[in-house]
C-alpha atoms as a PDB file:
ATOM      1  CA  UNK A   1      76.808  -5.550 -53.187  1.00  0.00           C
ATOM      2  CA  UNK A   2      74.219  -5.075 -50.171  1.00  0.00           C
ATOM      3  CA  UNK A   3      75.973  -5.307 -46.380  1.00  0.00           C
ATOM      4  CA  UNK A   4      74.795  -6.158 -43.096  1.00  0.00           C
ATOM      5  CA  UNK A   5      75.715  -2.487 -42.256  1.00  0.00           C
ATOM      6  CA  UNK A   6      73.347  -1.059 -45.365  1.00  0.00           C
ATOM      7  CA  UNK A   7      70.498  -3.329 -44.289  1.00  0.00           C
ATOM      8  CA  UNK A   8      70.461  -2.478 -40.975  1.00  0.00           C
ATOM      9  CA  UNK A   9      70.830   1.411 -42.334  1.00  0.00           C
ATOM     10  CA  UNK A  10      67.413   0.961 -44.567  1.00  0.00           C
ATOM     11  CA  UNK A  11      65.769   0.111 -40.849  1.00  0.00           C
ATOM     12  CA  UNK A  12      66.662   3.289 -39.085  1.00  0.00           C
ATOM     13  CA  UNK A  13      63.650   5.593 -37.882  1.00  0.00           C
ATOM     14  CA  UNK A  14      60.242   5.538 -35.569  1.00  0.00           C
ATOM     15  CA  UNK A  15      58.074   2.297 -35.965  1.00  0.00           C
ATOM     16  CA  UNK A  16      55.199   1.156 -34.148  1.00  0.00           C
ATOM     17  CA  UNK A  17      53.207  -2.075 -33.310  1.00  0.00           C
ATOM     18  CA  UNK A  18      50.716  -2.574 -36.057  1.00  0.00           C
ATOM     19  CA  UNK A  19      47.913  -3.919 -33.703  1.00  0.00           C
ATOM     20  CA  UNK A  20      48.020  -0.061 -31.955  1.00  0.00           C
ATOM     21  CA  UNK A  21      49.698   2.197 -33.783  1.00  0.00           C
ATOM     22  CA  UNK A  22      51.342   5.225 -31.720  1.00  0.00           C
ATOM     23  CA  UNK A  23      50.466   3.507 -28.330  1.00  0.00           C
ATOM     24  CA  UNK A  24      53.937   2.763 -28.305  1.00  0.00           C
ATOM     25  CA  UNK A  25      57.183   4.534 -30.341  1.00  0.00           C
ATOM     26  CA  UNK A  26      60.034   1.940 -31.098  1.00  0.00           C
ATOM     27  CA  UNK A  27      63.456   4.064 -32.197  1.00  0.00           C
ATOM     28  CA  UNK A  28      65.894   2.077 -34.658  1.00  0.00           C
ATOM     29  CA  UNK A  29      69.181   3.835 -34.852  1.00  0.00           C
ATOM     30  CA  UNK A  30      72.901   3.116 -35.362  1.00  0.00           C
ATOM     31  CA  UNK A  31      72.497  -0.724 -35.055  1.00  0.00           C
ATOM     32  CA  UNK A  32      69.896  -0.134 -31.764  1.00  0.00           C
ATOM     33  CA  UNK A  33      66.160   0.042 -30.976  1.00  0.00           C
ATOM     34  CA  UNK A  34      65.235   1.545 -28.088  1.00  0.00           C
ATOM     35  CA  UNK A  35      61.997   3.250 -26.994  1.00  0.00           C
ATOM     36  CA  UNK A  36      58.560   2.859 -24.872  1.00  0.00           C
ATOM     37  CA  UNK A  37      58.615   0.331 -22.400  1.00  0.00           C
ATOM     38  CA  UNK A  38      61.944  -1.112 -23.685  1.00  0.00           C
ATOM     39  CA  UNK A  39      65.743  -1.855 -23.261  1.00  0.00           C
ATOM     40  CA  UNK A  40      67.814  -0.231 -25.016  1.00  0.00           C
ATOM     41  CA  UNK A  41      69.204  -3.389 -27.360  1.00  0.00           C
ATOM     42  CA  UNK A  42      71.569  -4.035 -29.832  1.00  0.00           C
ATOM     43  CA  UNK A  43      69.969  -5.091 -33.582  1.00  0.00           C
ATOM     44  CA  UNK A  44      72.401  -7.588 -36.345  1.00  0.00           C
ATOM     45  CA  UNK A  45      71.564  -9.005 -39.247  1.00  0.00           C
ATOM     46  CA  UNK A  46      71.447 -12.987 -39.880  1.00  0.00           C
ATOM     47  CA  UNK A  47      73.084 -14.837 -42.899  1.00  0.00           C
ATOM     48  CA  UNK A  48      69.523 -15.384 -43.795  1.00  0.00           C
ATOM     49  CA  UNK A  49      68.758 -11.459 -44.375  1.00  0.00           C
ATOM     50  CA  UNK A  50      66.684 -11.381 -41.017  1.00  0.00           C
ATOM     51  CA  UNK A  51      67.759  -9.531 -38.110  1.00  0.00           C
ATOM     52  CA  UNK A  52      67.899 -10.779 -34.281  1.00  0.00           C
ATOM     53  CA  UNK A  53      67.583  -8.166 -31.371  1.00  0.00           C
ATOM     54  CA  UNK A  54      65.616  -8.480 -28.086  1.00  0.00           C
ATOM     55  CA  UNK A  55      63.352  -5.946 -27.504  1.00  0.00           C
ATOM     56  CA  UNK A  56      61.254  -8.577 -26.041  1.00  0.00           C
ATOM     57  CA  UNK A  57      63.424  -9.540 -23.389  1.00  0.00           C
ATOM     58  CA  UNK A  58      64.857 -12.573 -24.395  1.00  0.00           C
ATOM     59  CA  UNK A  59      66.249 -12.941 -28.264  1.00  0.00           C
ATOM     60  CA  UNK A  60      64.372 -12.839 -31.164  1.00  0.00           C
ATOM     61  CA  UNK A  61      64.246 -12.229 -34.809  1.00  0.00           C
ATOM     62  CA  UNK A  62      62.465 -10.689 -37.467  1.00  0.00           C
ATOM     63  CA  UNK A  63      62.072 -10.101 -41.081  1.00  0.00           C
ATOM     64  CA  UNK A  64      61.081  -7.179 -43.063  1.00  0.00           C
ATOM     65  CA  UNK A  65      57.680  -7.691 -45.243  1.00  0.00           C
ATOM     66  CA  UNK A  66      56.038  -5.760 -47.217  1.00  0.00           C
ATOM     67  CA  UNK A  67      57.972  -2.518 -45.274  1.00  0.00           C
ATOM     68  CA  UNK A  68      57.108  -3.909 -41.949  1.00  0.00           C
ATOM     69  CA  UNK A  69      59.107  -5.845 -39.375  1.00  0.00           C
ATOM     70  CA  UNK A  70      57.472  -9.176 -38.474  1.00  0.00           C
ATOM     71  CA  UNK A  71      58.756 -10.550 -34.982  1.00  0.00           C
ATOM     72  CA  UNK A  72      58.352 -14.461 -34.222  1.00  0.00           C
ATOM     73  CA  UNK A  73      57.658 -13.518 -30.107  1.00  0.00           C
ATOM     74  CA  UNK A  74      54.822 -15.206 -29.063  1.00  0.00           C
ATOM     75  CA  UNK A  75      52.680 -12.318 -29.722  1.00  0.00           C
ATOM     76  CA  UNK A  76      53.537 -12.489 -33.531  1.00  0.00           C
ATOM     77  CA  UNK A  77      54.363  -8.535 -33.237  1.00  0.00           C
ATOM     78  CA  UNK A  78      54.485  -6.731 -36.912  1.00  0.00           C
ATOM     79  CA  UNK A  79      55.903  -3.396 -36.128  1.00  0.00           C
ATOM     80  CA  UNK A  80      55.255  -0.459 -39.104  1.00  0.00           C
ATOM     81  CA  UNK A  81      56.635   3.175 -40.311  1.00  0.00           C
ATOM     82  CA  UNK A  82      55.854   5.919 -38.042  1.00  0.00           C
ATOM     83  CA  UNK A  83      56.185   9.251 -39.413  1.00  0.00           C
ATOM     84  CA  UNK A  84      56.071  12.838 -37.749  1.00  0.00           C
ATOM     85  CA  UNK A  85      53.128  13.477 -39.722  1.00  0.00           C
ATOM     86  CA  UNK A  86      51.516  10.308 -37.910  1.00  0.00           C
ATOM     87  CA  UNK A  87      52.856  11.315 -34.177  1.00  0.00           C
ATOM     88  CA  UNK A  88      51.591  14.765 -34.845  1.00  0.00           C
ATOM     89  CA  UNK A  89      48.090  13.080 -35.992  1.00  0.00           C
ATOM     90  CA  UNK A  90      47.779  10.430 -32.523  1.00  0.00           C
ATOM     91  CA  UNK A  91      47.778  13.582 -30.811  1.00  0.00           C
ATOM     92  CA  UNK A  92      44.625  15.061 -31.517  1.00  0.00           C
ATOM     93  CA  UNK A  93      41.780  15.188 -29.455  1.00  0.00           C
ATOM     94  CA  UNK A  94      41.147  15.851 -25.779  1.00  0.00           C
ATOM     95  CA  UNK A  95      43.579  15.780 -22.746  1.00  0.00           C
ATOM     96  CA  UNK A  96      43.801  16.253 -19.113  1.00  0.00           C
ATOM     97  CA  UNK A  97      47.119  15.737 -16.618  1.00  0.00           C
ATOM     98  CA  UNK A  98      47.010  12.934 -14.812  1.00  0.00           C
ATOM     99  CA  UNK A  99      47.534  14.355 -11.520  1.00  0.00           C
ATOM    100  CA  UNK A 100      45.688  17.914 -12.490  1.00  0.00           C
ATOM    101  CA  UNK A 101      47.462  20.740 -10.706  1.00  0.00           C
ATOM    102  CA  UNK A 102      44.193  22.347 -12.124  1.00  0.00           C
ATOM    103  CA  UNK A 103      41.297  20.359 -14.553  1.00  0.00           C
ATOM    104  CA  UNK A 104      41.753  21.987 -17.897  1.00  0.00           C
ATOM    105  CA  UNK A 105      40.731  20.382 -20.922  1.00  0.00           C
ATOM    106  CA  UNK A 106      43.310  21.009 -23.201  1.00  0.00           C
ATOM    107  CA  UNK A 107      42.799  20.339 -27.238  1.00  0.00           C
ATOM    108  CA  UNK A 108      45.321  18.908 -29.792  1.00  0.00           C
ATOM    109  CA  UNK A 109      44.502  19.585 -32.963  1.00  0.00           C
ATOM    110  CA  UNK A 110      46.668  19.488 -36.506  1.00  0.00           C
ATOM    111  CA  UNK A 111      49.497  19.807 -34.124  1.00  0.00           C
ATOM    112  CA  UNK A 112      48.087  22.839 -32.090  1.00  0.00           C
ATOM    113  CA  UNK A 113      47.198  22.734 -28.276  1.00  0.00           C
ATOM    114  CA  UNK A 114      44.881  24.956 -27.303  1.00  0.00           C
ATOM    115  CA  UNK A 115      42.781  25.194 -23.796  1.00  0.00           C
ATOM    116  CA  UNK A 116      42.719  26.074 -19.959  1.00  0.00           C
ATOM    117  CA  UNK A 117      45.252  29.545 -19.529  1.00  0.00           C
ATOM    118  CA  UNK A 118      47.468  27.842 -21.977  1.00  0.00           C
ATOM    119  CA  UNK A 119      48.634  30.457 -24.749  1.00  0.00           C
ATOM    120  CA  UNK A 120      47.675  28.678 -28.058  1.00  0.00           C
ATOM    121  CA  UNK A 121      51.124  26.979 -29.082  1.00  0.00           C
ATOM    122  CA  UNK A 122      52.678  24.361 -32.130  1.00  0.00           C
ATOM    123  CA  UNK A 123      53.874  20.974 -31.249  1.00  0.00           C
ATOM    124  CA  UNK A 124      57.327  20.151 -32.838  1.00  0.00           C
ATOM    125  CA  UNK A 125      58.323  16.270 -33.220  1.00  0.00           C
ATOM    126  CA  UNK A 126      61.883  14.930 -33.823  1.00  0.00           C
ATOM    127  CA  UNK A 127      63.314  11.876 -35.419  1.00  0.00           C
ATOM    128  CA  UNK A 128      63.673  10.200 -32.083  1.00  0.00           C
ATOM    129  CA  UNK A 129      59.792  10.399 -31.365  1.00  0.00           C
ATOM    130  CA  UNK A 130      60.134  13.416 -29.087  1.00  0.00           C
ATOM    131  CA  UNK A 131      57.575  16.345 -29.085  1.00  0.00           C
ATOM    132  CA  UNK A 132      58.316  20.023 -27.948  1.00  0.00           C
ATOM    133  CA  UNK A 133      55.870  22.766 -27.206  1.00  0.00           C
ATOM    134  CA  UNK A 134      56.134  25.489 -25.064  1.00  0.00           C
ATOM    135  CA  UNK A 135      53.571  25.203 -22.396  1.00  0.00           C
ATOM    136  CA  UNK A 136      52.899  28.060 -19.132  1.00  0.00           C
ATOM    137  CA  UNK A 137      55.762  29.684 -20.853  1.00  0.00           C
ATOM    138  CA  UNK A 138      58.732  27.115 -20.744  1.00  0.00           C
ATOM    139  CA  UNK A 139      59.793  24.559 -23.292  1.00  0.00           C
ATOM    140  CA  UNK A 140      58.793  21.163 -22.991  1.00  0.00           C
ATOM    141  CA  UNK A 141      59.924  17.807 -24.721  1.00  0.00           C
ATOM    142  CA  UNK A 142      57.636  15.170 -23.851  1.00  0.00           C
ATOM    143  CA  UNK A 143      56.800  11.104 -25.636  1.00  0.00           C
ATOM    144  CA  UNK A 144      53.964   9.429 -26.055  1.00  0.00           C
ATOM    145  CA  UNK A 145      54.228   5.875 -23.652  1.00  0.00           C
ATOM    146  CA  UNK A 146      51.419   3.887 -22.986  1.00  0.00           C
ATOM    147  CA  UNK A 147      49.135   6.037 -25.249  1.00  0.00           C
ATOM    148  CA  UNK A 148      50.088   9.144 -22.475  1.00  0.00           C
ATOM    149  CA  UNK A 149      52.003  12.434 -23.226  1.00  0.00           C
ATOM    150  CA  UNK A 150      54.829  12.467 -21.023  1.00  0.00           C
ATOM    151  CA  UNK A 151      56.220  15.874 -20.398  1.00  0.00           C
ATOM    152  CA  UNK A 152      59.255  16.278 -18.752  1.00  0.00           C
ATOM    153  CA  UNK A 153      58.460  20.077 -17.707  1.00  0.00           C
ATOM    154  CA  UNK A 154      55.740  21.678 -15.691  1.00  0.00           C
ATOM    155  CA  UNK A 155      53.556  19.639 -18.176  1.00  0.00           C
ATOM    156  CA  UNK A 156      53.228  16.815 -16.432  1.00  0.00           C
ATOM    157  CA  UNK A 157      51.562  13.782 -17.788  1.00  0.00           C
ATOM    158  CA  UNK A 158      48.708  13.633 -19.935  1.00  0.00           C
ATOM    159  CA  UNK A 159      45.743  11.072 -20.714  1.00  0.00           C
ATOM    160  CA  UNK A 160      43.421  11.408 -22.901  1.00  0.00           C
ATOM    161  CA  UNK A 161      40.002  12.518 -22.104  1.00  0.00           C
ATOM    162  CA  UNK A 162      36.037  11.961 -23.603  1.00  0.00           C
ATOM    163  CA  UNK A 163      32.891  14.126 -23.386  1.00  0.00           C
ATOM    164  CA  UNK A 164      31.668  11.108 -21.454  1.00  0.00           C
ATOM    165  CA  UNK A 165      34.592  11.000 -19.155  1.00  0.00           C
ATOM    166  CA  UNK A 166      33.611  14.486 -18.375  1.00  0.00           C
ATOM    167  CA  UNK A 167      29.853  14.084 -18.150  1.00  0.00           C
ATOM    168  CA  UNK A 168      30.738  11.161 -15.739  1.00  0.00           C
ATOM    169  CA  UNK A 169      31.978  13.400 -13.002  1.00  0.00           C
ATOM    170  CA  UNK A 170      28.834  14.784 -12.592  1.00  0.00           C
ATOM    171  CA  UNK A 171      26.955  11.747 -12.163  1.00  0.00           C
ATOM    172  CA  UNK A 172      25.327  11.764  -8.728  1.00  0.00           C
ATOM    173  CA  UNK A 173      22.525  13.630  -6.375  1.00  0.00           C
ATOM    174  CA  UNK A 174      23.103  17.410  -5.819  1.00  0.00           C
ATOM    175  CA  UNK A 175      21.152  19.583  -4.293  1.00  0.00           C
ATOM    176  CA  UNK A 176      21.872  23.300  -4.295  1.00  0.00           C
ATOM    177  CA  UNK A 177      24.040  24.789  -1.915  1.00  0.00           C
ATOM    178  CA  UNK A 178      21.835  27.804   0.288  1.00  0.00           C
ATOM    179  CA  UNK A 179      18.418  25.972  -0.052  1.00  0.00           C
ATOM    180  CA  UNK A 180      20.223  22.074   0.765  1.00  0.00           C
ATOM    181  CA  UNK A 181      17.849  18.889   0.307  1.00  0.00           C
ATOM    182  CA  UNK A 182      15.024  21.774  -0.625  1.00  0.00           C
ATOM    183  CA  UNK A 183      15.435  20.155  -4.180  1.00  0.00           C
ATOM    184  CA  UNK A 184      17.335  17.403  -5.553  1.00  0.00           C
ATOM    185  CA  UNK A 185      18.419  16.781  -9.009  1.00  0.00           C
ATOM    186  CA  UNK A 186      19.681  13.477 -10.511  1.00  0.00           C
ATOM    187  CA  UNK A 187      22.670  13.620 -13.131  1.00  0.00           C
ATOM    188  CA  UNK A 188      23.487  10.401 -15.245  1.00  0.00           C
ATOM    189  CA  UNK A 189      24.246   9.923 -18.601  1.00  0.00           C
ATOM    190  CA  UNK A 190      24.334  13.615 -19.459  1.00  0.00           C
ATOM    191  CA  UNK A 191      21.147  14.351 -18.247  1.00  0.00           C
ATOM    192  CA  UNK A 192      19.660  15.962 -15.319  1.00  0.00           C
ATOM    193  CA  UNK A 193      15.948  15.562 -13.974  1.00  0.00           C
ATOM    194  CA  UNK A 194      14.622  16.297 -10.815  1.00  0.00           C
ATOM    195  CA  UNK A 195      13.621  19.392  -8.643  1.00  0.00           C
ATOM    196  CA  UNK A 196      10.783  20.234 -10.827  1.00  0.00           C
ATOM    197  CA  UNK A 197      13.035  20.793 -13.807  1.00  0.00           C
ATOM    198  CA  UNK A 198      12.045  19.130 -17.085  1.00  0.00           C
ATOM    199  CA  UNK A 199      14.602  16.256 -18.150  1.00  0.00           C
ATOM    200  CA  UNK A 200      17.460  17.707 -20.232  1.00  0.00           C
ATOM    201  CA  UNK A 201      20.863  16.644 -21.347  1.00  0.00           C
ATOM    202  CA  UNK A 202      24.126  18.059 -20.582  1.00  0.00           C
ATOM    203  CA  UNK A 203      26.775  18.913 -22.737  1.00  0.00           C
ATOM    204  CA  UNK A 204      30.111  18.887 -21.465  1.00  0.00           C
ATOM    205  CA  UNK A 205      32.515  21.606 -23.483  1.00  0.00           C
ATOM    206  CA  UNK A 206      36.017  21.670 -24.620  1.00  0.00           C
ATOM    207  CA  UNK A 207      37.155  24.284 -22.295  1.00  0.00           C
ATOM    208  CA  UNK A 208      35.280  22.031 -19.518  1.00  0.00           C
ATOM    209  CA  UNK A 209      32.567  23.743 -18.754  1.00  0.00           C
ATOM    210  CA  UNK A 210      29.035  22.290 -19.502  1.00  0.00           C
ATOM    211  CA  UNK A 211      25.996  23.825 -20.730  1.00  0.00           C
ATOM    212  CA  UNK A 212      22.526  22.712 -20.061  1.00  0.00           C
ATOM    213  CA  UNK A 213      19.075  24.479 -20.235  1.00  0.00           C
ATOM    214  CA  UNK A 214      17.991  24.996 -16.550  1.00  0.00           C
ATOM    215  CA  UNK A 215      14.382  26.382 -15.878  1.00  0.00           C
ATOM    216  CA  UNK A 216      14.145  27.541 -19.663  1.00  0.00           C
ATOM    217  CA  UNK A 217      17.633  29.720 -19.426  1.00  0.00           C
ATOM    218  CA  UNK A 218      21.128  28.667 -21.640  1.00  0.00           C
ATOM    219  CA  UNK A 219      23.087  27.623 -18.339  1.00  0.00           C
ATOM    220  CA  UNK A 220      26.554  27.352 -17.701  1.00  0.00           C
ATOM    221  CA  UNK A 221      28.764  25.536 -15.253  1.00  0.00           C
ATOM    222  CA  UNK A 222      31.904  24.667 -13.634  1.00  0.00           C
ATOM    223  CA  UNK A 223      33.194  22.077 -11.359  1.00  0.00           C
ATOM    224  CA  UNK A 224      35.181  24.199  -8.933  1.00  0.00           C
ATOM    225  CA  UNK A 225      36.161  21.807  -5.535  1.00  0.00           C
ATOM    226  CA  UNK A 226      33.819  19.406  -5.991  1.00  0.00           C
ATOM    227  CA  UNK A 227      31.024  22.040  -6.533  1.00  0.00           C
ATOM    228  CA  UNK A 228      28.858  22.232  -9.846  1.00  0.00           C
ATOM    229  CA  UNK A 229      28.716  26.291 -10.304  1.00  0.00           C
ATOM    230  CA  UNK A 230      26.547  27.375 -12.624  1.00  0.00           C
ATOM    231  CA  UNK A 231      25.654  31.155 -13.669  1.00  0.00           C
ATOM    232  CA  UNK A 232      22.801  32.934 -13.396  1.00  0.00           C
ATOM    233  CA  UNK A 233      20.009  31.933 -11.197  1.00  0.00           C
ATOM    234  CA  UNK A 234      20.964  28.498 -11.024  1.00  0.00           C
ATOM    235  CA  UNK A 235      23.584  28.853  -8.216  1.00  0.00           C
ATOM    236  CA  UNK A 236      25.892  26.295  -7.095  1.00  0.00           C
ATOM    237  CA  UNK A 237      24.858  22.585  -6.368  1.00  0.00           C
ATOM    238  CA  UNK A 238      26.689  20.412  -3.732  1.00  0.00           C
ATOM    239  CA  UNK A 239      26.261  16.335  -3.938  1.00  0.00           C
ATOM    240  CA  UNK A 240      23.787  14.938  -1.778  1.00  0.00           C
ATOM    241  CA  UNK A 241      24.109  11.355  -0.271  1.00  0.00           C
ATOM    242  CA  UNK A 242      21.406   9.458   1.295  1.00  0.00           C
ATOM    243  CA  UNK A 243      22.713   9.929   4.624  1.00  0.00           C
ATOM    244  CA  UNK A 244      22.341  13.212   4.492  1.00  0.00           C
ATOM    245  CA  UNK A 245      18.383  12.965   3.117  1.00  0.00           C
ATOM    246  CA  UNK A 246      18.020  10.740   6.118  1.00  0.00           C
ATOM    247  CA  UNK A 247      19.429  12.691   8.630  1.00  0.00           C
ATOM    248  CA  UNK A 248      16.885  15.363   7.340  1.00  0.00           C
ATOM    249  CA  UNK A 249      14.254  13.294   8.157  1.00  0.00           C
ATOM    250  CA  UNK A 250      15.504  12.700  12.044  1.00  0.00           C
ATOM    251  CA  UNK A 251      12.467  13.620  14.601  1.00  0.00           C
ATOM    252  CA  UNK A 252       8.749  13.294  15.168  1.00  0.00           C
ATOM    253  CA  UNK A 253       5.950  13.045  12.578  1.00  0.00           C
ATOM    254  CA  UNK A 254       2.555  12.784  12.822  1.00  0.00           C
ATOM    255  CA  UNK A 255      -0.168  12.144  10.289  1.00  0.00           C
ATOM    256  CA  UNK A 256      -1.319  15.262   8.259  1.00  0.00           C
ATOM    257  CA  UNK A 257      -5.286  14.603   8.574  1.00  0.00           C
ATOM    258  CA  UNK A 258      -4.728  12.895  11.953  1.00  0.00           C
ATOM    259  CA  UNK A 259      -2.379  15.205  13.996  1.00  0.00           C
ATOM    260  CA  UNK A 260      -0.891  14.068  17.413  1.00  0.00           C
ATOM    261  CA  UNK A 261      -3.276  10.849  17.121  1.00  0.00           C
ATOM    262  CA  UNK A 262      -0.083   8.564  16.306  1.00  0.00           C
ATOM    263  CA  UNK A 263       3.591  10.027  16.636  1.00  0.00           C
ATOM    264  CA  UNK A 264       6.275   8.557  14.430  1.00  0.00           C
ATOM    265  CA  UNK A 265      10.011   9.157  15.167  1.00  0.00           C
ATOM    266  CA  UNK A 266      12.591   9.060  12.344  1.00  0.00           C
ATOM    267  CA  UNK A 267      16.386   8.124  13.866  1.00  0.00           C
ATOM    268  CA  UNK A 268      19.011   6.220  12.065  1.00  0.00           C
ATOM    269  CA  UNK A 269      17.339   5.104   8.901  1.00  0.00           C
ATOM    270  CA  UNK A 270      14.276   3.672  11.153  1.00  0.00           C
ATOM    271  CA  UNK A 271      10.872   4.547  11.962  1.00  0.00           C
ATOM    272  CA  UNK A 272       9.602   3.978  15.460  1.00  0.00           C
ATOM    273  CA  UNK A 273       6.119   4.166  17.078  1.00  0.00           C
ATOM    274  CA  UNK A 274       4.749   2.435  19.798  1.00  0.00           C
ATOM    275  CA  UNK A 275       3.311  -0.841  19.774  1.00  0.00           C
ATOM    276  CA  UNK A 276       4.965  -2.153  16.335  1.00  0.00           C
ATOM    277  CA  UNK A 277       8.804  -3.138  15.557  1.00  0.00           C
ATOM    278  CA  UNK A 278      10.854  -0.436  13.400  1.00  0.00           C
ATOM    279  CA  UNK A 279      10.746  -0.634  10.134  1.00  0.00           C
ATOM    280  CA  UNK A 280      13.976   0.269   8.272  1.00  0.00           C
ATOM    281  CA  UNK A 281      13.685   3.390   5.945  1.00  0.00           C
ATOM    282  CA  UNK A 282      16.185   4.577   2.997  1.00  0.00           C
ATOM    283  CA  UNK A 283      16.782   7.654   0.543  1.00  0.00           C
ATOM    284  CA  UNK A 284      16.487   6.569  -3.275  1.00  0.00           C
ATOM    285  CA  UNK A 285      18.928   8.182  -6.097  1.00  0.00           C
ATOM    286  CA  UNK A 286      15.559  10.318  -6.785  1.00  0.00           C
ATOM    287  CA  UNK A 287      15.230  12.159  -3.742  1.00  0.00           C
ATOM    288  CA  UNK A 288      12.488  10.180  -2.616  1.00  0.00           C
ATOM    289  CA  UNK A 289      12.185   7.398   0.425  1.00  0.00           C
ATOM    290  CA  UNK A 290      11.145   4.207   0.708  1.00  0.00           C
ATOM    291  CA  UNK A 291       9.808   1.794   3.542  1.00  0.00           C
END
């Protein structure tokens, strides 16, 4: 004979939503399901073999297919086995915290986490879609919700994080830091050009630093409070805005083969000279001006 209370047994584990699997960690146990983003709700089975429960907020039921759990919410929701193996296998890839108490890249891979001053540890998972790992030197269990790592220790949260998320920080103007507006380079889309340097890409690294060849040299660098510091002869590069290539420009000119014969006066983003109206002038993403 097969029971309500054997049914709902054969249900018990981790299961996921089909359309993204591991974004979300549904828990069924002892007649429950609880998990991301979700009351915790009581589960029964029908005369008809389905079950009813209402993860969803209001009730609804669902029938298991093929080994997966087909909902009839509006959404049509087909949940599927999740495994440890599988949790251990979302993880890999790149991460940052959230709200970085420093901007580490750290690395998940085959249920390692290497990266920033962390000491290289394992990632343990249990039944109830928790991980553990020992990170800075304490024990953390954390879940995944909302495609995050929550940690409930000095971890922190997590998100995930792409070459091109780090290659975006750097997009801008900089200049360097003891010779400012001298020469300006242009970053964007993992390259740099400008200053007299040939155009060449960036790379951004795992331990998030990036490497790009500068003047001919293998270069180095770090974003360090908002500065790009890179080793060797390269230096350190601050942003540069257009105000600030204006503001450069503020006083008198005169023309180079004509000296003194007219006098032009540069003052907030105009150019002045006697007997015509100003004419408006403004810095370009390359460094140069137009008007």
């Amino acid at each position: 004979r097969w029971s309500a209370k054997g049914a709902l047994k054969d249900l018990e584990g981790m299961w996921t939503d089909s359309k993204q699997p591991g974004k979300r960690i549904f828990i069924i146990a002892d007649k429950e399901i609880q998990g991301d983003g979700l009351s915790q709700t009581k589960m029964s089975m029908d005369a008809d073999g389905s079950f009813t429960a209402s993860p969803f907020g209001a009730p609804n039921t669902c029938r298991l297919k093929d080994g997966a759990l087909h909902w009839d919410d509006d959404d049509g929701s087909v949940w599927i086995r999740w495994s440890n193996k599988d949790a251990l296998a979302s993880l890999d890839g790149k991460w940052t915290q959230k709200v970085p108490t420093d901007p580490s890249i750290y690395t998940i891979e085959r249920g390692q986490v290497t990266g920033g001053d962390l000491v290289p540890t394992t990632i343990g998972t249990q039944d109830d879609g928790v991980f553990t790992a020992t990170l800075w030197g304490s024990l953390n269990t954390g879940r995944l919700k909302n495609g995050d790592i929550h940690w409930d220790g000095s971890g922190g949260v997590w998100v995930r994080w792409s070459d091109e998320d780090a290659l975006g920080q750097l997009d801008g103007v900089w200049t360097e830091k003891k010779a400012y507006g001298e020469h300006v380079y242009t970053l964007a889309g993992g390259s740099i050009e400008g200053g007299g340097l040939s155009r060449t890409k960036v790379q951004a690294q795992p331990d998030g630093s990036f490497h790009a060849t500068l003047s001919g040299q293998e270069t180095v660098g770090r974003l360090e409070d908002s500065e790009l510091q890179w080793d060797g002869d390269a230096g350190v590069w601050v942003q540069w805005s257009g105000k600030d290539a204006l503001h450069k420009l503020g006083g008198r000119w005169s023309e180079k083969n004509k000296p003194g014969q007219k006098v032009y006066t540069v003052v907030d983003s105009q150019i002045k000279t006697s007997g015509t109206s100003p004419t408006e002038i403004s810095a370009e993403s390359d460094g140069s001006f137009a008007a």
